[in-house]
Each structure stands twice: as structure tokens, then as C-alpha cells.
PDB file of N, CA and C in Angstrom:
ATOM      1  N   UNK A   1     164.975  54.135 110.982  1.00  0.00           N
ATOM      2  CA  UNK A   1     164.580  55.538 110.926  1.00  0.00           C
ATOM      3  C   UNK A   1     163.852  55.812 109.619  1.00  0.00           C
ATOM      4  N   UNK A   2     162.947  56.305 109.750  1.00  0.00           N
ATOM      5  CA  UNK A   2     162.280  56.752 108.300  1.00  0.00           C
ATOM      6  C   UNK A   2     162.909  57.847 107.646  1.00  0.00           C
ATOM      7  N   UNK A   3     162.776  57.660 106.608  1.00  0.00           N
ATOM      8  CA  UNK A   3     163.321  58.370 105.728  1.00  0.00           C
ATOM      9  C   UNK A   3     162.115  59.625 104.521  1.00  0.00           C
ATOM     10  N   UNK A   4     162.293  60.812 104.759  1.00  0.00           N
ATOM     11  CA  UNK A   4     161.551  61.742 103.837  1.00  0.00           C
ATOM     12  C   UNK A   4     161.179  61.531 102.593  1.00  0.00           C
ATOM     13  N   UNK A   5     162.239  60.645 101.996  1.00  0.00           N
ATOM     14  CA  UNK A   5     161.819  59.789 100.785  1.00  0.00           C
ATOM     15  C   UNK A   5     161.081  59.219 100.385  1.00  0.00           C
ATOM     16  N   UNK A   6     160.753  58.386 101.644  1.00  0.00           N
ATOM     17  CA  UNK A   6     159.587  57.143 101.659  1.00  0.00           C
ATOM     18  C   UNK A   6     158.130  58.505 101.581  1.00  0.00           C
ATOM     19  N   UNK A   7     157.847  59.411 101.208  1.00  0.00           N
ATOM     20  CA  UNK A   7     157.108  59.953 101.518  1.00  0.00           C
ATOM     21  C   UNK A   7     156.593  59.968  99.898  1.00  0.00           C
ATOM     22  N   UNK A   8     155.374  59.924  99.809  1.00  0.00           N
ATOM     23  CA  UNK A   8     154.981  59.279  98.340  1.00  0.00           C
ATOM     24  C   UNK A   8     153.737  59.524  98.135  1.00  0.00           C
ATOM     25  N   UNK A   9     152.906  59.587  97.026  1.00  0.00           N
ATOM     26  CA  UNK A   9     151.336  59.740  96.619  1.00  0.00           C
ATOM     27  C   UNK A   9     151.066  58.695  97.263  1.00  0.00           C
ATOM     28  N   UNK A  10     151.413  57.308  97.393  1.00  0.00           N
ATOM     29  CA  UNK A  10     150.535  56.606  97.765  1.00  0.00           C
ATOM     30  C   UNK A  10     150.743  56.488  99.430  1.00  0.00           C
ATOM     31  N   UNK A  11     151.987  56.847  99.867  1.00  0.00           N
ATOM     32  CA  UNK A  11     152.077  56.837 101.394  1.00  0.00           C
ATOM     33  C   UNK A  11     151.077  58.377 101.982  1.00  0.00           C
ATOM     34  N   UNK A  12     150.833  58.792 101.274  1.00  0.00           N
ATOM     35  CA  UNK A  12     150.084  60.066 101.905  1.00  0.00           C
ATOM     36  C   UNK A  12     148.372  59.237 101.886  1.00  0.00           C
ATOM     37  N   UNK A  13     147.929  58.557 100.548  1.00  0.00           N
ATOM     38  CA  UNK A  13     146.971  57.894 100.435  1.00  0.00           C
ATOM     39  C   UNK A  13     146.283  57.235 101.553  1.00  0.00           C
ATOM     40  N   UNK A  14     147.662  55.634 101.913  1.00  0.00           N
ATOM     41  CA  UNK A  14     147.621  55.211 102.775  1.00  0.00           C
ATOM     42  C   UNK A  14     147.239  55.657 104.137  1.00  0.00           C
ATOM     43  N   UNK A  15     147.957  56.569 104.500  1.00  0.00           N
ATOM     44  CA  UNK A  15     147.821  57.546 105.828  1.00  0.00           C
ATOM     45  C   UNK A  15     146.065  57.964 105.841  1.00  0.00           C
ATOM     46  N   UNK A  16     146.187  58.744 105.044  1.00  0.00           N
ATOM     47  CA  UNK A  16     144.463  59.293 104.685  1.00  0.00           C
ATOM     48  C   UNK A  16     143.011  58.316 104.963  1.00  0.00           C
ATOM     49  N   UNK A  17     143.497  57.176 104.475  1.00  0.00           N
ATOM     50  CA  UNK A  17     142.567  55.939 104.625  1.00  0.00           C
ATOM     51  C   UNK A  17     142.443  55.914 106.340  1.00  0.00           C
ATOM     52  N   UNK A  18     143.861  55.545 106.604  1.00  0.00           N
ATOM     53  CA  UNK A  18     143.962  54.924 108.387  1.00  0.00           C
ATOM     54  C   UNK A  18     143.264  56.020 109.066  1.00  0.00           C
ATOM     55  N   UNK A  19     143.323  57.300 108.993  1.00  0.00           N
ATOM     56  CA  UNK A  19     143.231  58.629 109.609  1.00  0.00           C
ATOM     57  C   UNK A  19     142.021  58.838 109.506  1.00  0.00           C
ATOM     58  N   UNK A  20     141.058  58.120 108.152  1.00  0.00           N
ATOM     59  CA  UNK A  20     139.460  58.141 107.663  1.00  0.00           C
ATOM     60  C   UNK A  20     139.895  59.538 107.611  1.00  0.00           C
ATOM     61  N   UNK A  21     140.731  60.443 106.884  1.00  0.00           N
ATOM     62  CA  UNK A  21     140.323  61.871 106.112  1.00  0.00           C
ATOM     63  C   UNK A  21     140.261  61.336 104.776  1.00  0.00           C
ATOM     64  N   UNK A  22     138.644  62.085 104.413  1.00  0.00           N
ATOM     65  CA  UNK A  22     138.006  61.747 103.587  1.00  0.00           C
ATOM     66  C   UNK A  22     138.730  62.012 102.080  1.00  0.00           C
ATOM     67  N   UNK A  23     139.316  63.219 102.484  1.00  0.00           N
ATOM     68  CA  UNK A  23     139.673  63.763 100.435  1.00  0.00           C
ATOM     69  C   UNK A  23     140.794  64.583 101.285  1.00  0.00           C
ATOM     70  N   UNK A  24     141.463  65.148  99.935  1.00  0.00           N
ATOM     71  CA  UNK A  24     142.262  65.992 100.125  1.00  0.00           C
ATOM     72  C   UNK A  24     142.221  67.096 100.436  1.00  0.00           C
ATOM     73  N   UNK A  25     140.776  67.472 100.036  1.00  0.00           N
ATOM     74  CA  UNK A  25     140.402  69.307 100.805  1.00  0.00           C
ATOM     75  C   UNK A  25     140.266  69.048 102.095  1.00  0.00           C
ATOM     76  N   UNK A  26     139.890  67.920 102.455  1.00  0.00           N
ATOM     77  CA  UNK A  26     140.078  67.823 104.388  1.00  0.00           C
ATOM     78  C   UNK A  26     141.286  67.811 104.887  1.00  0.00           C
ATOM     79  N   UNK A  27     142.146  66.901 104.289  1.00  0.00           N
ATOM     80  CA  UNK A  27     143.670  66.858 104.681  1.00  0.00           C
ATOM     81  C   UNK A  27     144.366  68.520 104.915  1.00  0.00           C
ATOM     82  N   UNK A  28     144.111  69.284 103.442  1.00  0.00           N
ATOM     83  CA  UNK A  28     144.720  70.444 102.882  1.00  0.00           C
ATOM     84  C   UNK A  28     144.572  71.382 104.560  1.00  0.00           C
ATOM     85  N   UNK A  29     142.949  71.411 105.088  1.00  0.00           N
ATOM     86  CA  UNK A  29     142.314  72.443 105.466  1.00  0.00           C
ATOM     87  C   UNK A  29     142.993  71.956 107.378  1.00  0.00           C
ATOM     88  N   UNK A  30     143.371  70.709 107.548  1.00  0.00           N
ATOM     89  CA  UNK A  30     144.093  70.594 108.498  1.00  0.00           C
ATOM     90  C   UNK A  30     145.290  70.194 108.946  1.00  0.00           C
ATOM     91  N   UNK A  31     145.405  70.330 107.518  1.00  0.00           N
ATOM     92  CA  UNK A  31     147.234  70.058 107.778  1.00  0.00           C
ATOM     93  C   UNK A  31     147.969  71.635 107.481  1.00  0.00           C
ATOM     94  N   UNK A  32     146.765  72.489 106.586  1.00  0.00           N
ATOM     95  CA  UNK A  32     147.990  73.855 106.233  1.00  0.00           C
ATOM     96  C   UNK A  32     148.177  73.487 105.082  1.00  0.00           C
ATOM     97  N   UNK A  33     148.423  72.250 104.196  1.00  0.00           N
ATOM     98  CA  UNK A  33     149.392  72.078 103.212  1.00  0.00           C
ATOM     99  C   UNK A  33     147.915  72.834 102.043  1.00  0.00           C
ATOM    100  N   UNK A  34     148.870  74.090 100.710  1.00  0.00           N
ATOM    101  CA  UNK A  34     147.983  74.072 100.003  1.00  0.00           C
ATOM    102  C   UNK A  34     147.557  73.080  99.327  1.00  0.00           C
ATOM    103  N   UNK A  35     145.885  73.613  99.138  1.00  0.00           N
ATOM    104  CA  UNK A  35     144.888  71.964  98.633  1.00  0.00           C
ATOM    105  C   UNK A  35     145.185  72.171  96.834  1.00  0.00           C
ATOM    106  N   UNK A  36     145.772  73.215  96.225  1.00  0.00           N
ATOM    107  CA  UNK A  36     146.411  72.776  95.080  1.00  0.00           C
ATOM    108  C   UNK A  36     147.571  72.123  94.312  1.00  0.00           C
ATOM    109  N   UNK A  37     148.424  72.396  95.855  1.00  0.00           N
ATOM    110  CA  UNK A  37     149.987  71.711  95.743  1.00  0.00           C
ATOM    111  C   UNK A  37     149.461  69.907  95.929  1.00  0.00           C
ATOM    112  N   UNK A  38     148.761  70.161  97.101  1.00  0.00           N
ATOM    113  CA  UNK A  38     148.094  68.473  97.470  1.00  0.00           C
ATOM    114  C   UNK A  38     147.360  67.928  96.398  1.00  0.00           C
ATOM    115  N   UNK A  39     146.836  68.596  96.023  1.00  0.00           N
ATOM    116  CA  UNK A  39     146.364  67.667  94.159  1.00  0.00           C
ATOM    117  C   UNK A  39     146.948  67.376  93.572  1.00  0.00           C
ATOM    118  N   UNK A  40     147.646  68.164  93.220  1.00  0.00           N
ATOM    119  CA  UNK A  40     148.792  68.377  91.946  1.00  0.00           C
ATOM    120  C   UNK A  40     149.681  67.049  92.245  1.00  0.00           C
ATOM    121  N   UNK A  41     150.618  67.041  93.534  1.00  0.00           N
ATOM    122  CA  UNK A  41     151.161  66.265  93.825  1.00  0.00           C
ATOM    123  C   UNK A  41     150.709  64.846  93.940  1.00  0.00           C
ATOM    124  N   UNK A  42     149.335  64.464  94.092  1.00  0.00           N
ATOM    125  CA  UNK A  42     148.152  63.099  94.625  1.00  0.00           C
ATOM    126  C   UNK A  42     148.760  62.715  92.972  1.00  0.00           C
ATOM    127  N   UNK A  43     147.843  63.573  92.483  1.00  0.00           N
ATOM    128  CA  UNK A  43     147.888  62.961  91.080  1.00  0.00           C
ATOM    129  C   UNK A  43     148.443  62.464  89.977  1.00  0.00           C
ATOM    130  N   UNK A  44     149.801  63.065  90.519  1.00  0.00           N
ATOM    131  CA  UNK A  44     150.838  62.433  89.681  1.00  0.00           C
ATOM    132  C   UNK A  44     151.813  63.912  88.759  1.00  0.00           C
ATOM    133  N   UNK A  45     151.044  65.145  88.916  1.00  0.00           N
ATOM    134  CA  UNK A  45     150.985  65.611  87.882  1.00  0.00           C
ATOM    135  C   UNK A  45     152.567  66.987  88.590  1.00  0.00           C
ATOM    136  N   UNK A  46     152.624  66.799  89.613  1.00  0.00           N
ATOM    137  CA  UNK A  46     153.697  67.913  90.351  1.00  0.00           C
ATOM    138  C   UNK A  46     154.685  66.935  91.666  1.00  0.00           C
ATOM    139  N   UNK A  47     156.177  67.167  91.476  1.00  0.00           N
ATOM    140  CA  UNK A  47     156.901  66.346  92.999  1.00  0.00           C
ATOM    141  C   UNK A  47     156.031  66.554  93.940  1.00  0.00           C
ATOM    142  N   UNK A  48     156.399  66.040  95.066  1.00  0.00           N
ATOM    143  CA  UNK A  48     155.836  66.557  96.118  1.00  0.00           C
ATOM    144  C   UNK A  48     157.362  67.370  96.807  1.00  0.00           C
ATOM    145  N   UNK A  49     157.046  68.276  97.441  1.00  0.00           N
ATOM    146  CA  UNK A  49     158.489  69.180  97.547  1.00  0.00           C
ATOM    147  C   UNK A  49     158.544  68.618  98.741  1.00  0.00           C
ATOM    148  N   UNK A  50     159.912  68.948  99.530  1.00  0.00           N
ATOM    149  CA  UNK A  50     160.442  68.510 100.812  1.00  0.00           C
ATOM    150  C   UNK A  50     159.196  69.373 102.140  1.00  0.00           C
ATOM    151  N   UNK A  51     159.287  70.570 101.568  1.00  0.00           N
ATOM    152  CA  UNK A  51     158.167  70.670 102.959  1.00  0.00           C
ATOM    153  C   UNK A  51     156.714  70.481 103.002  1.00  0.00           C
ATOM    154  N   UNK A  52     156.192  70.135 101.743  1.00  0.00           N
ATOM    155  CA  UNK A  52     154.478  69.077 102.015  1.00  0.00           C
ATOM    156  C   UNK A  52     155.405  68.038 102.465  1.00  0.00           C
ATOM    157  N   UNK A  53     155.896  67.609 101.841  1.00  0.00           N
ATOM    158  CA  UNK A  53     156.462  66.257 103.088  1.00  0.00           C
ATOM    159  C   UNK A  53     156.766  65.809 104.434  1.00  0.00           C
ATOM    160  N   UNK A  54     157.838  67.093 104.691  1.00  0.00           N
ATOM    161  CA  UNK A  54     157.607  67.083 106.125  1.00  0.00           C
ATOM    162  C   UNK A  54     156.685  67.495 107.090  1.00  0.00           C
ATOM    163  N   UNK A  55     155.463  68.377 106.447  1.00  0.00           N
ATOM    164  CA  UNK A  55     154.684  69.043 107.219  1.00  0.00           C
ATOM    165  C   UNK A  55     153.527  67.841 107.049  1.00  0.00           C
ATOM    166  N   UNK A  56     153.299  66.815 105.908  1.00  0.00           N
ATOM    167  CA  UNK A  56     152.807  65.897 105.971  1.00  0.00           C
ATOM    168  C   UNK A  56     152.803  64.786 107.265  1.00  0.00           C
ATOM    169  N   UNK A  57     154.310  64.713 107.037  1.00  0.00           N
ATOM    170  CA  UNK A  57     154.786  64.010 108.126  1.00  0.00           C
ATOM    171  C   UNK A  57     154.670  63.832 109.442  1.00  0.00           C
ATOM    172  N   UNK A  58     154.577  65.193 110.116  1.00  0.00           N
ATOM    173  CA  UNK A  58     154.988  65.547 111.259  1.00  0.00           C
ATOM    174  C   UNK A  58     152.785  65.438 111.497  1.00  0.00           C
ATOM    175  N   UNK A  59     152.544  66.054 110.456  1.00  0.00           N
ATOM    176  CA  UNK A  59     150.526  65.770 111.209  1.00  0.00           C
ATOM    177  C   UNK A  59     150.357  64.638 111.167  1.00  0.00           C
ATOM    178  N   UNK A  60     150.696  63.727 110.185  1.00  0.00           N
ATOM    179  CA  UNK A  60     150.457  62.050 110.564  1.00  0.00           C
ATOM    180  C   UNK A  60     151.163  61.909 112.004  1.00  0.00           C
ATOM    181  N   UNK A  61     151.887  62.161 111.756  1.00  0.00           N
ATOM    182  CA  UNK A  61     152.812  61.687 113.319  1.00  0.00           C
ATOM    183  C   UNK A  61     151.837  62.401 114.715  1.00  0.00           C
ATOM    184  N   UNK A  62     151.615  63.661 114.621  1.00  0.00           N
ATOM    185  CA  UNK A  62     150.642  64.068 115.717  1.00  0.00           C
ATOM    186  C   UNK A  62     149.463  63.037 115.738  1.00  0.00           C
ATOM    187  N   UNK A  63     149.163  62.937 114.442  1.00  0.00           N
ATOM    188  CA  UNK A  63     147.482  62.105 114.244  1.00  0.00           C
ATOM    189  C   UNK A  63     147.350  60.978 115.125  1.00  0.00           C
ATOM    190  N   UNK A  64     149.023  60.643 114.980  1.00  0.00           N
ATOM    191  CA  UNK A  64     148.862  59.075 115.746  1.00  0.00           C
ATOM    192  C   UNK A  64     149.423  59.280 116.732  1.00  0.00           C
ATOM    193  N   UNK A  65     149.857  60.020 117.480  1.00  0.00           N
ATOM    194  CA  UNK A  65     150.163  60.564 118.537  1.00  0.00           C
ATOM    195  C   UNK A  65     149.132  60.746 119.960  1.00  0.00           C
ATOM    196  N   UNK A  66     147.936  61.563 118.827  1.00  0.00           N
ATOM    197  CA  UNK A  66     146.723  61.135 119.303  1.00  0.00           C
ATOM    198  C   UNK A  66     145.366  59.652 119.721  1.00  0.00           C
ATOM    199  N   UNK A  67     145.817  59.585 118.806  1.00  0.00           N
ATOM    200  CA  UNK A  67     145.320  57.747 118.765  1.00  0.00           C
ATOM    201  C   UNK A  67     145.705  57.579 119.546  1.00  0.00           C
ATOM    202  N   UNK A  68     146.963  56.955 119.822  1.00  0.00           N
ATOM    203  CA  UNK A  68     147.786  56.217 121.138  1.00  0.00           C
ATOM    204  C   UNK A  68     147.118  56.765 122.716  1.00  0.00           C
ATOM    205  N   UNK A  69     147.241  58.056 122.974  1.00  0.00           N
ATOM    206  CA  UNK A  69     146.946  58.688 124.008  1.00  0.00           C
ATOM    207  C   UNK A  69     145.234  58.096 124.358  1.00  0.00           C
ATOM    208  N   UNK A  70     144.683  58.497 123.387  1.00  0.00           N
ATOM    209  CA  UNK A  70     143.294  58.167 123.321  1.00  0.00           C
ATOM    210  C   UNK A  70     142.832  56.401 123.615  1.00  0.00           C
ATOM    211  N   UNK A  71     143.750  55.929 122.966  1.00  0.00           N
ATOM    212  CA  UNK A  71     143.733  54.303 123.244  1.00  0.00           C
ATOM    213  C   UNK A  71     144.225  54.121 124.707  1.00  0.00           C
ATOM    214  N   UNK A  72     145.369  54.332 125.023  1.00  0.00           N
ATOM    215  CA  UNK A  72     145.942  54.987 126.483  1.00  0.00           C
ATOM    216  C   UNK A  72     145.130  54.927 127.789  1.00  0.00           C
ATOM    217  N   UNK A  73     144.224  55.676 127.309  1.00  0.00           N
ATOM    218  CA  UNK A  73     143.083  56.001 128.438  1.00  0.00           C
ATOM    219  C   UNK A  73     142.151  55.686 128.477  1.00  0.00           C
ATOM    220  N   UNK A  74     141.926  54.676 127.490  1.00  0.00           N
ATOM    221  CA  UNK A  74     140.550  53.528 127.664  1.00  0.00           C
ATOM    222  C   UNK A  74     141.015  52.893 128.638  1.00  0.00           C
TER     223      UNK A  74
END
């Protein structure tokens, strides 16, 4: 089971790459999460609090939710 913990500057990074969202003002503008909390936090410079995390979470999880479906029906 994953754990909220594992949720990290560089696991949000990671995600971002696979997902090809380009920067963080793209992420910010479709995930909801503010794009100053999402800096702050990238950079090292603020935690990341429990709900950018989970709300992180849960759009990666749709993201690939989508993928699958889309792969699915090739």
C-alpha cells in the first residue's frame, strides 16, 4: 500500500516527467494545487502539507487511470 509519505519533491518530479507536464504552473492550473504552495514546496524551501499531497496523489492516480483506459482501447 502506498504510503502519503512516500510523497516527496522528487516523487511529484518524477510523476511530472511520466505525465510530460511541462512545469509546475501546468501541474498547479490542473491539479487545483496553489502554483505558490507547488514552488515553494518543489524547491525545497516549504513541507509539502498533507493535502497537496493527497490532492497530488489522487490526479496522478486519475492521470494514470486515464492512460490505462486509453491503452485499453487500442
Amino acid at each position: 500500500m502506498f504510503q502519503i509519505d512516500n510523497i516527496t519533491p522528487q516523487w511529484i518530479t518524477d510523476q511530472m516527467f511520466d505525465f510530460k507536464i511541462k512545469n509546475p504552473r501546468q501541474l498547479s492550473i490542473a491539479s487545483g494545487v496553489r502554483y505558490e504552495s507547488l514552488t515553494l514546496a518543489l524547491n525545497g524551501k516549504r513541507e509539502l502539507s498533507s493535502e497537496i499531497k493527497k490532492t497530488l496523489w489522487w490526479y496522478f492516480r486519475y492521470l494514470d487511470a486515464m492512460r490505462q483506459i486509453q491503452e485499453f482501447e487500442r
